[in-house]
PDB file of N, CA and C in Angstrom:
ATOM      1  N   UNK A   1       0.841  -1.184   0.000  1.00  0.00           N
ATOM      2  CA  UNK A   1       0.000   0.000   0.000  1.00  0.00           C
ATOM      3  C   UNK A   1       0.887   1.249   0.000  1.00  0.00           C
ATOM      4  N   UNK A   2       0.279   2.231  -0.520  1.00  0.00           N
ATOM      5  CA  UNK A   2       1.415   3.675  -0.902  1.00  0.00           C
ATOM      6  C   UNK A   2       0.663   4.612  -0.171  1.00  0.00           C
ATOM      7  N   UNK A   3       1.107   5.479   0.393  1.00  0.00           N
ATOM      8  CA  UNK A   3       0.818   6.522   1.345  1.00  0.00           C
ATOM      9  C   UNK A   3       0.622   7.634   0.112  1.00  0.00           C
ATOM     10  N   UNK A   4      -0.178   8.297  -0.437  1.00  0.00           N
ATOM     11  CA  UNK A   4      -0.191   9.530  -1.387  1.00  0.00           C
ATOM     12  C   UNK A   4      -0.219  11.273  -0.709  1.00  0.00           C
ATOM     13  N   UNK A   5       0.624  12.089  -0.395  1.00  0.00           N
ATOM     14  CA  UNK A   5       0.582  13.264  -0.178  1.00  0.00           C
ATOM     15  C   UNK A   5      -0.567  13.953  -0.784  1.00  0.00           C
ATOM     16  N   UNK A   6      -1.016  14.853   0.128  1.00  0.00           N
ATOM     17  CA  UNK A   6      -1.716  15.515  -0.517  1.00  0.00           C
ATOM     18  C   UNK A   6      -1.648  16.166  -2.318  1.00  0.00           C
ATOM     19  N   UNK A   7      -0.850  16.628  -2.523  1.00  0.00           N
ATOM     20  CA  UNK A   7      -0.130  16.513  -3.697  1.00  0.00           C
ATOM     21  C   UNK A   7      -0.667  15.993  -5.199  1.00  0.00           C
ATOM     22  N   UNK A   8      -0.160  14.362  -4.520  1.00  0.00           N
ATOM     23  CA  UNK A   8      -0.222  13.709  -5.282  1.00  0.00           C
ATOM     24  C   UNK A   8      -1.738  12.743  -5.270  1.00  0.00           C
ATOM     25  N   UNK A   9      -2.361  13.352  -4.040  1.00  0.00           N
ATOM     26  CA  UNK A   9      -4.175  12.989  -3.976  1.00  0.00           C
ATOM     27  C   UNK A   9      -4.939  13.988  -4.992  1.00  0.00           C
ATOM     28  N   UNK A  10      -4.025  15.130  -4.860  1.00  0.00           N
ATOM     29  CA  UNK A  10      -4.813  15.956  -5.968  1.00  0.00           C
ATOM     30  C   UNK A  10      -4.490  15.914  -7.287  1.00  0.00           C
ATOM     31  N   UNK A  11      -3.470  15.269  -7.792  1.00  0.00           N
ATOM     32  CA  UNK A  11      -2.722  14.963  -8.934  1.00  0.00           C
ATOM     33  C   UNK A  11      -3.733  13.673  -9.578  1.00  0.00           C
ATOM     34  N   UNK A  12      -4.293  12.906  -8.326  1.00  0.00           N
ATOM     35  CA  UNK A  12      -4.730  11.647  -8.682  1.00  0.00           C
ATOM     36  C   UNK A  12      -6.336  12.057  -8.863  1.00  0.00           C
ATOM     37  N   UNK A  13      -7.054  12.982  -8.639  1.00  0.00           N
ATOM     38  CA  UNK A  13      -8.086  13.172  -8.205  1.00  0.00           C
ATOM     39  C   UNK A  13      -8.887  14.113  -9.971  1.00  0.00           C
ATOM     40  N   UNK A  14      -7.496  14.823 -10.606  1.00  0.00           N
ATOM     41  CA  UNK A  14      -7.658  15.496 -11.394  1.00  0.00           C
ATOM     42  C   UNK A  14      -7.697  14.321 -12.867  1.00  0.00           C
ATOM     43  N   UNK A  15      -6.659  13.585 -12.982  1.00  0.00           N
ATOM     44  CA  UNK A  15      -6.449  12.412 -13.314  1.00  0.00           C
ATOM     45  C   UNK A  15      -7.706  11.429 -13.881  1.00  0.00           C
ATOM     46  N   UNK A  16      -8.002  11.669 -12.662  1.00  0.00           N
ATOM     47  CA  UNK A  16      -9.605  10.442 -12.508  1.00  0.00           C
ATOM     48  C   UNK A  16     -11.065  11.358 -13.143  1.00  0.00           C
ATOM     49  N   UNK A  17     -11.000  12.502 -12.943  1.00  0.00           N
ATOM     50  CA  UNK A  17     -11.827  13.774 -13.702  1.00  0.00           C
ATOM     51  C   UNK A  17     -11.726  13.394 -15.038  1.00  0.00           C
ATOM     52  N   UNK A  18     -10.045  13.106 -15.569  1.00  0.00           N
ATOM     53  CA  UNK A  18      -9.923  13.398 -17.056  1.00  0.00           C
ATOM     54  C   UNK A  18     -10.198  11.281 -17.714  1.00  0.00           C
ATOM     55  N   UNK A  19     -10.535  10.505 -16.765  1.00  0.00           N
ATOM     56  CA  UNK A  19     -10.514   9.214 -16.947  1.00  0.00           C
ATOM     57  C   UNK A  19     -12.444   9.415 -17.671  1.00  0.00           C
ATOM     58  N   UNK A  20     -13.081  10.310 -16.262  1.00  0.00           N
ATOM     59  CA  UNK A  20     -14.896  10.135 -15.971  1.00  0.00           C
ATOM     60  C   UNK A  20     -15.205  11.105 -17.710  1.00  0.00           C
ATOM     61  N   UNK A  21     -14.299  11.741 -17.702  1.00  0.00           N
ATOM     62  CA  UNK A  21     -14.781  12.790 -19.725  1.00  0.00           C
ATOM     63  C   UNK A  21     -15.169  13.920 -18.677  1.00  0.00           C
ATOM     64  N   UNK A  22     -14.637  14.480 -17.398  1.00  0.00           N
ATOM     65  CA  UNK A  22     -15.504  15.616 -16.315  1.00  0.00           C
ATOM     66  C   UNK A  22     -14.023  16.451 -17.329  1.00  0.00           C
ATOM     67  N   UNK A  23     -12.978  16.577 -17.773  1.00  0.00           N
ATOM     68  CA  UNK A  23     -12.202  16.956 -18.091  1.00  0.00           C
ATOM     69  C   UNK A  23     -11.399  16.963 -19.034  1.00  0.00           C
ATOM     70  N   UNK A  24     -10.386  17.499 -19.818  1.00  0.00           N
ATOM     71  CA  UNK A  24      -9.907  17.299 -21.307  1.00  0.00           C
ATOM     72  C   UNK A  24      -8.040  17.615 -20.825  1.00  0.00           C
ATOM     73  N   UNK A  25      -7.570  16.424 -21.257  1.00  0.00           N
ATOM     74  CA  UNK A  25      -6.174  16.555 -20.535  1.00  0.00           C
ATOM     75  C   UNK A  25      -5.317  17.670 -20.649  1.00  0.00           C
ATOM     76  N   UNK A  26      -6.006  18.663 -21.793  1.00  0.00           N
ATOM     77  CA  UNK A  26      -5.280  19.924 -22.175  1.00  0.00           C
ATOM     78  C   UNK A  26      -5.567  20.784 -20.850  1.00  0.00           C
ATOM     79  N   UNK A  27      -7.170  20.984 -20.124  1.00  0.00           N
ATOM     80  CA  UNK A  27      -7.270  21.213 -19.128  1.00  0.00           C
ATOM     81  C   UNK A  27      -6.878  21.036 -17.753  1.00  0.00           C
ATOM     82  N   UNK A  28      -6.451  19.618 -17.873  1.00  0.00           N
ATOM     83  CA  UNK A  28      -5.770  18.662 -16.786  1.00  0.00           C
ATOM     84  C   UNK A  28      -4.553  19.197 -16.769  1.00  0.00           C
ATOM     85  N   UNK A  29      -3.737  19.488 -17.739  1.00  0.00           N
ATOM     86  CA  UNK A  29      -2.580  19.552 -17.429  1.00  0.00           C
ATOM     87  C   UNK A  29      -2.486  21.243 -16.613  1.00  0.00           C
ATOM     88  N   UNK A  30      -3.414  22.084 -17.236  1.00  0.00           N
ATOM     89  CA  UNK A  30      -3.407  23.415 -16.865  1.00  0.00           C
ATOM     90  C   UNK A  30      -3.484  23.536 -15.477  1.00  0.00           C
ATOM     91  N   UNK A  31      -4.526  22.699 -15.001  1.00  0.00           N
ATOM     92  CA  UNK A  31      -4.835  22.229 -13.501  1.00  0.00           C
ATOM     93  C   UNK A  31      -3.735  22.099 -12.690  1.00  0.00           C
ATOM     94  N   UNK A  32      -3.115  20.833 -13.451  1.00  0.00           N
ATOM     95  CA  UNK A  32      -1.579  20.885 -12.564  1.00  0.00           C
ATOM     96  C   UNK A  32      -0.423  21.483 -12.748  1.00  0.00           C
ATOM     97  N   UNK A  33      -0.275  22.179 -13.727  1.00  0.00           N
ATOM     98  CA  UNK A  33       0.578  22.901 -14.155  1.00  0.00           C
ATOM     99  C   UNK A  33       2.316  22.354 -14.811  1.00  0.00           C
ATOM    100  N   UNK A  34       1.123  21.390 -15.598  1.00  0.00           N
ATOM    101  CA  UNK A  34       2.771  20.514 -16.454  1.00  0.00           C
ATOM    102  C   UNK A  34       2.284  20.492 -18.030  1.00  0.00           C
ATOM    103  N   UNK A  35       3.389  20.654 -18.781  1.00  0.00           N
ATOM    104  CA  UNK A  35       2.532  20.179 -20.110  1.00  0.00           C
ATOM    105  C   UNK A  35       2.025  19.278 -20.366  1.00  0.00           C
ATOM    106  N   UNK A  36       0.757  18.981 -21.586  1.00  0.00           N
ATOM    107  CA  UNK A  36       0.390  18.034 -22.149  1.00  0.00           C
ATOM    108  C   UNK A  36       0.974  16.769 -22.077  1.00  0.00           C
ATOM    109  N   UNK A  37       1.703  16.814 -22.375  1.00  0.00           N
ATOM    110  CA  UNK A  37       2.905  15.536 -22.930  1.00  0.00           C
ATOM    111  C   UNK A  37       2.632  15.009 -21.448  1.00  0.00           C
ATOM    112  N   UNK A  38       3.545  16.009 -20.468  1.00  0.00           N
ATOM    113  CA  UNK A  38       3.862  15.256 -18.931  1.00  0.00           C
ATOM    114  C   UNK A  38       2.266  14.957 -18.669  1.00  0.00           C
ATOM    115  N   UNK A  39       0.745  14.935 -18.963  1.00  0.00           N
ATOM    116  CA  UNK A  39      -0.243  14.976 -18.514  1.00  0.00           C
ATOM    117  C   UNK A  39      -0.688  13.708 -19.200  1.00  0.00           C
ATOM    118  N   UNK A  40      -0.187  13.481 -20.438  1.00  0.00           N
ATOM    119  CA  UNK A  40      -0.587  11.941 -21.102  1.00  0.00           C
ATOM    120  C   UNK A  40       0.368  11.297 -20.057  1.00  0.00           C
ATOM    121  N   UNK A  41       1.532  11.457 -20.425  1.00  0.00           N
ATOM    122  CA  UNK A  41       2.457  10.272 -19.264  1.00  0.00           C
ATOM    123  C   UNK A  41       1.945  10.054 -18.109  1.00  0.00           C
ATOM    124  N   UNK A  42       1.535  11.111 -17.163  1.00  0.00           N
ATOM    125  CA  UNK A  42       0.423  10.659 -16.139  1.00  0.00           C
ATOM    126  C   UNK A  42      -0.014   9.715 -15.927  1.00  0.00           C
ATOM    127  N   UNK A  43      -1.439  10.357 -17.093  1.00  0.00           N
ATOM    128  CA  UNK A  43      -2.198   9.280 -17.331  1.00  0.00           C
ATOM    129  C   UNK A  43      -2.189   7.816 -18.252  1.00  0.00           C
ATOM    130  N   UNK A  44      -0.836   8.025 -18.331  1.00  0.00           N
ATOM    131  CA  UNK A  44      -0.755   6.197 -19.036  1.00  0.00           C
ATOM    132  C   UNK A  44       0.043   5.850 -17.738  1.00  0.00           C
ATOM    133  N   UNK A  45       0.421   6.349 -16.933  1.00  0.00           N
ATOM    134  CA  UNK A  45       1.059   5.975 -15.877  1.00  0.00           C
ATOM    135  C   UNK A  45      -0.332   5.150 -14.897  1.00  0.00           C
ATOM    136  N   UNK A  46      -1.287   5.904 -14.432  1.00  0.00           N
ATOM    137  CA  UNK A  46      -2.025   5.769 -13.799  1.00  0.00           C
ATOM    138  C   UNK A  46      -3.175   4.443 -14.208  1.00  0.00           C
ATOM    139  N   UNK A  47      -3.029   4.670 -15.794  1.00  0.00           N
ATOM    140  CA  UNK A  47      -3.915   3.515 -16.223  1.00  0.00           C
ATOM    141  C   UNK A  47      -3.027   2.165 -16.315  1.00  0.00           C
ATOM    142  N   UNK A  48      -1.652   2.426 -16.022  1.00  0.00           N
ATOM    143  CA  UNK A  48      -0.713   1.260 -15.840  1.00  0.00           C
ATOM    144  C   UNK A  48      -0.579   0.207 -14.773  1.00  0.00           C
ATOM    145  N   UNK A  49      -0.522   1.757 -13.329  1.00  0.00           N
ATOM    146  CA  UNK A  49      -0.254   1.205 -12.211  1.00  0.00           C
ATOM    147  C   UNK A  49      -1.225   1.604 -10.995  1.00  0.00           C
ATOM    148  N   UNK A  50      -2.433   2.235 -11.604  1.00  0.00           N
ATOM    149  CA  UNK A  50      -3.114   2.530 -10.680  1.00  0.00           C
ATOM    150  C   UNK A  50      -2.787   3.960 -10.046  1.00  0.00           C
ATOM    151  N   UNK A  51      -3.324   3.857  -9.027  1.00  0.00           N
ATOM    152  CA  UNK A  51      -3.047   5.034  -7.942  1.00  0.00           C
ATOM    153  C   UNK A  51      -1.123   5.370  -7.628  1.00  0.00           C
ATOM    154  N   UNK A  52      -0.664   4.177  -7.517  1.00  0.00           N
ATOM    155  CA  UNK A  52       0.467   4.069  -7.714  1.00  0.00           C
ATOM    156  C   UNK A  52       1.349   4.976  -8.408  1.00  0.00           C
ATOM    157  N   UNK A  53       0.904   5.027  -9.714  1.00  0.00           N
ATOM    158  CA  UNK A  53       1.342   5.511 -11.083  1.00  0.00           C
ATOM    159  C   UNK A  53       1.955   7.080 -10.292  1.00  0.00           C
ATOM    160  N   UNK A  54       0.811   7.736  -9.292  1.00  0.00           N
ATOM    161  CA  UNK A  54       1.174   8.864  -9.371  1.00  0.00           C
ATOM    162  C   UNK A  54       2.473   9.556  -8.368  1.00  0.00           C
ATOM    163  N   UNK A  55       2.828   8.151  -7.541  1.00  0.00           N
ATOM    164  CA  UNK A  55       3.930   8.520  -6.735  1.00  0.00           C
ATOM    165  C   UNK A  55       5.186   9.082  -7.534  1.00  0.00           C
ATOM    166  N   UNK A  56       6.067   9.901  -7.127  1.00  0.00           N
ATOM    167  CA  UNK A  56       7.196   9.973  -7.405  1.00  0.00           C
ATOM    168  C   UNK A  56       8.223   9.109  -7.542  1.00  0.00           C
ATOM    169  N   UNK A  57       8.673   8.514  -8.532  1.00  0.00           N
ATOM    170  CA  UNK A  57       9.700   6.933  -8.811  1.00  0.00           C
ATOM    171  C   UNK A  57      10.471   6.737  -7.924  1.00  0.00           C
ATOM    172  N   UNK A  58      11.396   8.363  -7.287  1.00  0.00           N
ATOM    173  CA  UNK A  58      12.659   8.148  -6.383  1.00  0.00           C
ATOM    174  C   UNK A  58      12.296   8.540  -5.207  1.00  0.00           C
ATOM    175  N   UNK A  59      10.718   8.037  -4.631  1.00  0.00           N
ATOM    176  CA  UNK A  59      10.651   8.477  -2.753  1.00  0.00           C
ATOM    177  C   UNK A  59      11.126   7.174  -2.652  1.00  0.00           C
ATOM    178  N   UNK A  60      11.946   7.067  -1.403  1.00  0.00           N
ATOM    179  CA  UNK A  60      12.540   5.985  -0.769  1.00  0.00           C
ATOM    180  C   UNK A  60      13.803   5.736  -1.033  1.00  0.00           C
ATOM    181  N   UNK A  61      14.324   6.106  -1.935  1.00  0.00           N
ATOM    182  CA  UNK A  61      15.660   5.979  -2.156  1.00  0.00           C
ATOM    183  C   UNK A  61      16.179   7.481  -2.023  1.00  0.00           C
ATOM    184  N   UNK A  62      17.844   6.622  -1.399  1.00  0.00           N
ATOM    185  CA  UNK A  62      18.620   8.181  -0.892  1.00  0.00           C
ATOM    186  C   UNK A  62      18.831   9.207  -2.486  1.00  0.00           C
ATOM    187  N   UNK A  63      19.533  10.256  -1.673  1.00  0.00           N
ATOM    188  CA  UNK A  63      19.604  11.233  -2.885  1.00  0.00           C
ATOM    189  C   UNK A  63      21.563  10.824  -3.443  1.00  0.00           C
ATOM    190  N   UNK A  64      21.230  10.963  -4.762  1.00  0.00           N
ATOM    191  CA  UNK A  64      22.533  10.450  -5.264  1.00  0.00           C
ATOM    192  C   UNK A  64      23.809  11.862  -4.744  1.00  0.00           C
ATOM    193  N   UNK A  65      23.111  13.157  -4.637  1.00  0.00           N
ATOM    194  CA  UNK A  65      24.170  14.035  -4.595  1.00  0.00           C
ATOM    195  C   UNK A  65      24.424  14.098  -2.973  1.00  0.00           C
ATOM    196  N   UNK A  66      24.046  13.199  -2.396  1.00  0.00           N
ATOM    197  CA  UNK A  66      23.943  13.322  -0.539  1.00  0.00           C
ATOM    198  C   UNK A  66      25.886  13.346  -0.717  1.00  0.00           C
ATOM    199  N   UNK A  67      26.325  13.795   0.809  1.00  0.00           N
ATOM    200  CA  UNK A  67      27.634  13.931   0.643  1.00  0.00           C
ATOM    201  C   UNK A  67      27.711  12.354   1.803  1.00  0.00           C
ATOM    202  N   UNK A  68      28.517  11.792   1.912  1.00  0.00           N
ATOM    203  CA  UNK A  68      28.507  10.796   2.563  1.00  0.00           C
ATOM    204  C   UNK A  68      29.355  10.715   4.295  1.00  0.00           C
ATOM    205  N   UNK A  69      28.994  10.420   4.806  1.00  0.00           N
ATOM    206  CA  UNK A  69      28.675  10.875   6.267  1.00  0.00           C
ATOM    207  C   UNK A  69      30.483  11.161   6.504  1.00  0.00           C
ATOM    208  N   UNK A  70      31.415  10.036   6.214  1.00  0.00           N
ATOM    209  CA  UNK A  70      32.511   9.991   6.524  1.00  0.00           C
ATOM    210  C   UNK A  70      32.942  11.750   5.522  1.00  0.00           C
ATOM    211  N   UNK A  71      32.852  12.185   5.303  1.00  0.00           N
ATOM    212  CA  UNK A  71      32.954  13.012   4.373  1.00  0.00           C
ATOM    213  C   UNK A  71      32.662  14.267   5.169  1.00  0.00           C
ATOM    214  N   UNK A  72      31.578  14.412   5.837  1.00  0.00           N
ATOM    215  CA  UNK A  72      31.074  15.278   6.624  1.00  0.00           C
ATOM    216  C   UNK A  72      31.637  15.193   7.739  1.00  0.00           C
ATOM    217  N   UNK A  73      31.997  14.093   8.567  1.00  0.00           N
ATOM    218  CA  UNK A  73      32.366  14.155   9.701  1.00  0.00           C
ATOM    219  C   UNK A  73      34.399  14.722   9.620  1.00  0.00           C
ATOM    220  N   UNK A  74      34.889  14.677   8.242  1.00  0.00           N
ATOM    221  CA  UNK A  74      36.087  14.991   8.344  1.00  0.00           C
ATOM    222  C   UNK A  74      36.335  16.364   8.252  1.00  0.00           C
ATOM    223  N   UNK A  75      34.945  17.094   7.481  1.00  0.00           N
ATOM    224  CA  UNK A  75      34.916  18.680   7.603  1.00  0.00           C
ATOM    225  C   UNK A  75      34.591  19.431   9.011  1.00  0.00           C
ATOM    226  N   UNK A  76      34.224  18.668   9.361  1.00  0.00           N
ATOM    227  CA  UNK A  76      33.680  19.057  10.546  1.00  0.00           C
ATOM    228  C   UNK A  76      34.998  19.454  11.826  1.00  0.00           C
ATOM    229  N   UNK A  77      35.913  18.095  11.585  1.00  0.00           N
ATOM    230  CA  UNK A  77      36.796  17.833  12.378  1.00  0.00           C
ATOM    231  C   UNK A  77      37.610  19.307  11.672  1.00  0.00           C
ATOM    232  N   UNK A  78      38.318  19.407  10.538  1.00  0.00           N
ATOM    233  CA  UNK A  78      38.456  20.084   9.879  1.00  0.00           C
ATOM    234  C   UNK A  78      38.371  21.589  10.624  1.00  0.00           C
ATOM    235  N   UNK A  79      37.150  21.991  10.149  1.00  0.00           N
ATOM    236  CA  UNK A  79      36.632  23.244  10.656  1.00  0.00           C
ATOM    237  C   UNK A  79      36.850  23.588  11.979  1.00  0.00           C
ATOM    238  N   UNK A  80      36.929  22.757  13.041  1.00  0.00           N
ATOM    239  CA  UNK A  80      37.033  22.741  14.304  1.00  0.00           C
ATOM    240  C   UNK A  80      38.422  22.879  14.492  1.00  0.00           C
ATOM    241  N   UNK A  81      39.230  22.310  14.250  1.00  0.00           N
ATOM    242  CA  UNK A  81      40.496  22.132  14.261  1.00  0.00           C
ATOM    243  C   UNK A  81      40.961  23.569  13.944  1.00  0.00           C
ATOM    244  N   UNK A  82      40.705  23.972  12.725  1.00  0.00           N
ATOM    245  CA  UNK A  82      41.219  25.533  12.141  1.00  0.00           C
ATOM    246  C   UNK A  82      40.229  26.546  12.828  1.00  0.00           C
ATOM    247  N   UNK A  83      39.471  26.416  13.792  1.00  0.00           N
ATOM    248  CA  UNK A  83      38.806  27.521  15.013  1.00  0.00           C
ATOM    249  C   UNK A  83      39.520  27.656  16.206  1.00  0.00           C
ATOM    250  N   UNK A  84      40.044  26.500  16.099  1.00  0.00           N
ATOM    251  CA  UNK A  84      40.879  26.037  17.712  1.00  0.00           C
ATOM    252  C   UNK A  84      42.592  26.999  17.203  1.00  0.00           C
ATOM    253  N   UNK A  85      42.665  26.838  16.105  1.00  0.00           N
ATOM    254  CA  UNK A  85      44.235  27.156  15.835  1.00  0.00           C
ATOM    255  C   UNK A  85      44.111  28.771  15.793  1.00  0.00           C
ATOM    256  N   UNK A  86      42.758  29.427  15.247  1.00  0.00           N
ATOM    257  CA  UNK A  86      42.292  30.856  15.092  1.00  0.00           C
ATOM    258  C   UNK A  86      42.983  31.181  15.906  1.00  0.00           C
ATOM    259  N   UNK A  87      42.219  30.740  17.177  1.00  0.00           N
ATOM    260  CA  UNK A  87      42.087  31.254  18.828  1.00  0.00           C
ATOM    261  C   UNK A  87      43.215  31.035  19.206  1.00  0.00           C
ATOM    262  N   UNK A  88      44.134  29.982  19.064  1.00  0.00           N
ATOM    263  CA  UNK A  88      45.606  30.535  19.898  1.00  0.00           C
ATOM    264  C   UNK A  88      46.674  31.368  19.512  1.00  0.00           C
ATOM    265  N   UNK A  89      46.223  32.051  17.516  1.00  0.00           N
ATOM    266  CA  UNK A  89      46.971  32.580  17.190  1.00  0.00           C
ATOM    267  C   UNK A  89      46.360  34.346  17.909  1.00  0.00           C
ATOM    268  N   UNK A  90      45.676  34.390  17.973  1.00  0.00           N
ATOM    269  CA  UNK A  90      44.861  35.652  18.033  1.00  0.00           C
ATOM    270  C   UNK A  90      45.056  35.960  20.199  1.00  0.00           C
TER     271      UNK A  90
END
């Protein structure tokens, strides 16, 4: 089961408008504010995978540009180190 953000309840909600004929995907897309194109992909998304379709592909997975912890913890040391040296020159 997928948890949908508000967001993406209203993404799904507009979607399902343009499934019932309540809507015309040229309108749909205006609604959400993506082009056409991204508003068919949507909706072949949605008629693919369901409700599903409308999650974002990369929630749950980390971010590729994250800096990696050992990485952070050596700036850190870093930075500290050259505050400590400030202060005994000063």
């Amino acid at each position: 089961m997928t948890t949908l953000t508000m967001k993406e309840e209203k993404r799904l909600e507009v979607i399902q408008r343009v499934f019932r004929g309540e809507l015309t995907v040229v309108k749909a897309a205006l609604v959400l504010g993506v082009s056409e194109r991204q508003c068919y992909r949507v909706k072949a998304r949605v008629t693919k995978s369901g409700a599903t379709g409308i999650v974002h592909r990369n929630r749950g997975r980390p971010c590729k540009r994250k800096i990696e912890e050992k990485t952070v913890k050596r700036i850190v040391e870093l930075a500290r180190a050259s505050t400590k040296v400030s202060m005994i020159i000063i």
